[in-house]
C-alpha atoms as a PDB file:
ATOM      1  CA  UNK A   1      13.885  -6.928  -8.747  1.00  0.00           C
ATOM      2  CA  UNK A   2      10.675  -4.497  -9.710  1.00  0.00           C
ATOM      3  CA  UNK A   3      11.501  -1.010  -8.905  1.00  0.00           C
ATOM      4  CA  UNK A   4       8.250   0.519  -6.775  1.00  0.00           C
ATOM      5  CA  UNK A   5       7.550   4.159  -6.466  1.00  0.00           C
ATOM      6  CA  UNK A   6       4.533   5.422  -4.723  1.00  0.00           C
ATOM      7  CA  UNK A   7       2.465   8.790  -4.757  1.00  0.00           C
ATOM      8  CA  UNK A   8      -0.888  10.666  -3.242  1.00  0.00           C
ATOM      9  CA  UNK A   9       0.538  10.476   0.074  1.00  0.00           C
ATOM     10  CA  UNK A  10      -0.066  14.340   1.847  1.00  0.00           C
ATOM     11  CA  UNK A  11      -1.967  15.874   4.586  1.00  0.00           C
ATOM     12  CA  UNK A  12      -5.804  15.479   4.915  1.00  0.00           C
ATOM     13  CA  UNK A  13      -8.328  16.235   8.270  1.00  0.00           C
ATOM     14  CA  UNK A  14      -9.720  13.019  10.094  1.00  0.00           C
ATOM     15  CA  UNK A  15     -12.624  11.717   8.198  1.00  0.00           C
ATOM     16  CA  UNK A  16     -10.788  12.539   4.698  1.00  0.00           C
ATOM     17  CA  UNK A  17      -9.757  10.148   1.827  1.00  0.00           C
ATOM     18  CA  UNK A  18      -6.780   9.619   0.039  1.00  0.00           C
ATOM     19  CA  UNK A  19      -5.704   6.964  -2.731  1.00  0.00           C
ATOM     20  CA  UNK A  20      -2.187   5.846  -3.079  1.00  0.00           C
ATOM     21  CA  UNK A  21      -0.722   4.856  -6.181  1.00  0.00           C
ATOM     22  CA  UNK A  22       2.513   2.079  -6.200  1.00  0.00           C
ATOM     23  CA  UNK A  23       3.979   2.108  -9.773  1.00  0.00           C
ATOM     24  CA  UNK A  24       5.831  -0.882 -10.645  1.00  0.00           C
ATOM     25  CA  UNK A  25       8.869  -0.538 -13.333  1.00  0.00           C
ATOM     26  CA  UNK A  26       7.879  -3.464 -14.907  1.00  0.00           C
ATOM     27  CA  UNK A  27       4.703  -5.836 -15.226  1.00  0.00           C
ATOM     28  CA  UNK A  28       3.482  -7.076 -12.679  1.00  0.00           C
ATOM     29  CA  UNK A  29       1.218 -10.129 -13.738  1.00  0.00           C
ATOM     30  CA  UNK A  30       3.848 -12.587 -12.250  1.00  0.00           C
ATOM     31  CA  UNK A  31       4.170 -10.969  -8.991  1.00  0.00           C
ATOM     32  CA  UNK A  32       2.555 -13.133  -6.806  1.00  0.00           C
ATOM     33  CA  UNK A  33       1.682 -10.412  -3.703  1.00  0.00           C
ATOM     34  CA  UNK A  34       1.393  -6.843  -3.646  1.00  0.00           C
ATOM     35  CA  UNK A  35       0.900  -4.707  -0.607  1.00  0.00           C
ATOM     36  CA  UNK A  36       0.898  -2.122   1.451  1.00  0.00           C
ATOM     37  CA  UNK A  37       2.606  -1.444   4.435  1.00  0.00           C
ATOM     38  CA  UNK A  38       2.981   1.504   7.006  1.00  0.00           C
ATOM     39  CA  UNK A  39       5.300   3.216   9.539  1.00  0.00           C
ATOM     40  CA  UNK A  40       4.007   5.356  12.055  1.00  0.00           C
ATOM     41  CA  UNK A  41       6.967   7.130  14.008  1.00  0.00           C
ATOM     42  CA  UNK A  42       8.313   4.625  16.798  1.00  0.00           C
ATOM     43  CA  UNK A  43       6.418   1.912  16.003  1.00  0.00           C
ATOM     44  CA  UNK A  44       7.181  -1.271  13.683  1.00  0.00           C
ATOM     45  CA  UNK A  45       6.079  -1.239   9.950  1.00  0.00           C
ATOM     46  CA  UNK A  46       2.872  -3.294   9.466  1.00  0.00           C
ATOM     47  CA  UNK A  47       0.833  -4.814   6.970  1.00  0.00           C
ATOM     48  CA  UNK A  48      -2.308  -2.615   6.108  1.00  0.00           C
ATOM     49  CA  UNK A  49      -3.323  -4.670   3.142  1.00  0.00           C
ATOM     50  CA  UNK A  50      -2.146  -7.640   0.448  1.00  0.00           C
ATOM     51  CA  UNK A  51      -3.313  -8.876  -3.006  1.00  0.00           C
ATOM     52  CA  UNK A  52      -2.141 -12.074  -4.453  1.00  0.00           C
ATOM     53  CA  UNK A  53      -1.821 -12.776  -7.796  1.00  0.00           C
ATOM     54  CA  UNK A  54      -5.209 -14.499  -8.274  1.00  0.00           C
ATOM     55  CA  UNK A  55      -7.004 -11.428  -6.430  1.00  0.00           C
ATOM     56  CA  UNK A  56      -7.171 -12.903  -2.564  1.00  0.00           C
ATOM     57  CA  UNK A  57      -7.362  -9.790  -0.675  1.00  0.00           C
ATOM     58  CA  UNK A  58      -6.170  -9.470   2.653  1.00  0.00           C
ATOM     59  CA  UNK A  59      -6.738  -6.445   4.970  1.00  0.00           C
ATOM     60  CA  UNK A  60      -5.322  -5.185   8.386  1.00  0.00           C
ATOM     61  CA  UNK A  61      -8.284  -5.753  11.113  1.00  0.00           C
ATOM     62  CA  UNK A  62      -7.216  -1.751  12.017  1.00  0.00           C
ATOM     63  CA  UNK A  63      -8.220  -0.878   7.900  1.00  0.00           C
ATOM     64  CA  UNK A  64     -10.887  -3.644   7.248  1.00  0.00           C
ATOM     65  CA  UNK A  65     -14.010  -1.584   5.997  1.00  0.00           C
ATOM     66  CA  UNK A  66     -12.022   1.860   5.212  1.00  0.00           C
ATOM     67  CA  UNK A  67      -9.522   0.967   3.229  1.00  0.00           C
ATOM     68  CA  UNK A  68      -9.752  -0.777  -0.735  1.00  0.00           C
ATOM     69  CA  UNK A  69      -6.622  -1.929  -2.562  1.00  0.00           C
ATOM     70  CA  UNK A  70      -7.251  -3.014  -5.570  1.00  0.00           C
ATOM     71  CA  UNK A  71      -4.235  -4.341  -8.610  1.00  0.00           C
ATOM     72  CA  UNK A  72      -4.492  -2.880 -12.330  1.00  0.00           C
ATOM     73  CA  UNK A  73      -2.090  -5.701 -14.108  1.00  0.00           C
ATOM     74  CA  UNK A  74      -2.418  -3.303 -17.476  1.00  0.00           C
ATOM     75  CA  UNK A  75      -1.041   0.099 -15.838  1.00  0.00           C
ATOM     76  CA  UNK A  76       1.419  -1.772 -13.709  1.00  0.00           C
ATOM     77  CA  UNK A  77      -0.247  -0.525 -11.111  1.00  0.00           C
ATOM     78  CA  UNK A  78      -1.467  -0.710  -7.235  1.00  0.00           C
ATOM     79  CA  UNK A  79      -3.676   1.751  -5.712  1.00  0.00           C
ATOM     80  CA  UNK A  80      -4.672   1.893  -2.001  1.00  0.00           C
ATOM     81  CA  UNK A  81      -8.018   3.852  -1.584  1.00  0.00           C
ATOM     82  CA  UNK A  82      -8.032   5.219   1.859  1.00  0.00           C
ATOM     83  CA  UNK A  83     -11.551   6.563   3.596  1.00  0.00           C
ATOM     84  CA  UNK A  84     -12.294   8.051   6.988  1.00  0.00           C
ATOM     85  CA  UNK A  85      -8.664   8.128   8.080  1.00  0.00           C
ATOM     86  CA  UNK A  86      -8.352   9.082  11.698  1.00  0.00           C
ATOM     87  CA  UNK A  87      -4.477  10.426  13.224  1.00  0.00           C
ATOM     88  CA  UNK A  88      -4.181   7.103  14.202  1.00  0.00           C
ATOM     89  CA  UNK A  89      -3.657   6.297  10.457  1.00  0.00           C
ATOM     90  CA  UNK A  90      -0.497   8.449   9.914  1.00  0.00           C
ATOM     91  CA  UNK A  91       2.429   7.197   8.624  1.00  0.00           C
ATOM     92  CA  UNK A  92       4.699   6.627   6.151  1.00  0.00           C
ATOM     93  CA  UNK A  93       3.103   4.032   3.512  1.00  0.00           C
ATOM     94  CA  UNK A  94       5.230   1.526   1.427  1.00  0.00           C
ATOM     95  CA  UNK A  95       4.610  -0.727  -1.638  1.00  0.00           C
ATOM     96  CA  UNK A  96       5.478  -3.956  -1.642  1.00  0.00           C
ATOM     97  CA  UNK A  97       6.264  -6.871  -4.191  1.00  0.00           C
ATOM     98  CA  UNK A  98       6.899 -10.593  -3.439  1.00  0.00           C
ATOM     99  CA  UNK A  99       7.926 -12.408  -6.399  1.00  0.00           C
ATOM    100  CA  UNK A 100      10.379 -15.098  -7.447  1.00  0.00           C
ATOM    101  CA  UNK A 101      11.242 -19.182  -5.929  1.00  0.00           C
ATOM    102  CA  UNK A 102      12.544 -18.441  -3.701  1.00  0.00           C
ATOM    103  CA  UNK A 103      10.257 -15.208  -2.475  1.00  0.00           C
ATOM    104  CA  UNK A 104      12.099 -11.961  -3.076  1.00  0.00           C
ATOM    105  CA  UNK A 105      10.838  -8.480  -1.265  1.00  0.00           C
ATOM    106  CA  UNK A 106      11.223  -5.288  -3.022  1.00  0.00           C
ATOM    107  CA  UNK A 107      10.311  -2.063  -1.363  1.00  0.00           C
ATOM    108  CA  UNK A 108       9.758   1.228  -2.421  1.00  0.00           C
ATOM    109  CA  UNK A 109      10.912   4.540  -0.487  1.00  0.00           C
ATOM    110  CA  UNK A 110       7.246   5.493   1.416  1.00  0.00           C
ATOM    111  CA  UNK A 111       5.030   8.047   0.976  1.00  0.00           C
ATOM    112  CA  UNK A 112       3.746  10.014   3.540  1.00  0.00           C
ATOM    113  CA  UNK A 113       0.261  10.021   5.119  1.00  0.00           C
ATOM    114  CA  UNK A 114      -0.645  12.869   7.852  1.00  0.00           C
ATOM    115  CA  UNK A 115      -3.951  13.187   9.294  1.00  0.00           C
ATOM    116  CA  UNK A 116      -4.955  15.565  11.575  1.00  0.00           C
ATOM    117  CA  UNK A 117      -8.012  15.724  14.255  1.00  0.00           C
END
């Protein structure tokens, strides 16, 4: 399975932007879906946003219009751009790779995301 680390998690004040970065120990043409997913303390990890393969995009109705992830096949990389995050955005943020028949999850280890009011 692809190793995932992610980064550019950190505090920032509500109406601030962050971008995450998910690197990927290996390429990650075949991978059919990356994504993003969050924690917030108590609460069940979620999808905040997808990208297949092909480029199908798929965002969390809570994200839609604030958040961009976007899937750089040469750097191995995924990046989450996140705009006018409010507290209700903080959590801890994973990367996420489905690949494989049949599907196999790997997960990194988070990176946190505080935002204060």
């Amino acid at each position: 399975q692809v190793q995932l680390v992610e980064s550019g998690g950190g505090l920032v004040q509500a109406g601030g932007s962050l971008t995450l970065s998910c690197a990927a120990s290996r390429s990650i043409i075949s991978i059919k879906v990356m994504g993003w997913y969050r924690q917030a303390p108590g609460k069940q990890r979620e999808l905040v946003a997808t990208i297949t393969r092909g480029g199908t995009i798929n965002y969390a109705d809570s994200v839609k219009g604030r958040f961009t992830i976007s899937r750089d096949n040469a750097n191995n990389t995924v990046l989450l751009q996140m705009n006018s995050l409010n507290p209700e955005d903080t959590a801890v943020y994973y990367c996420n790779a489905v690949e494989g028949v049949p599907s196999a999850n790997s997960w990194g280890k988070g990176t946190q995301v505080t935002v204060s009011s």
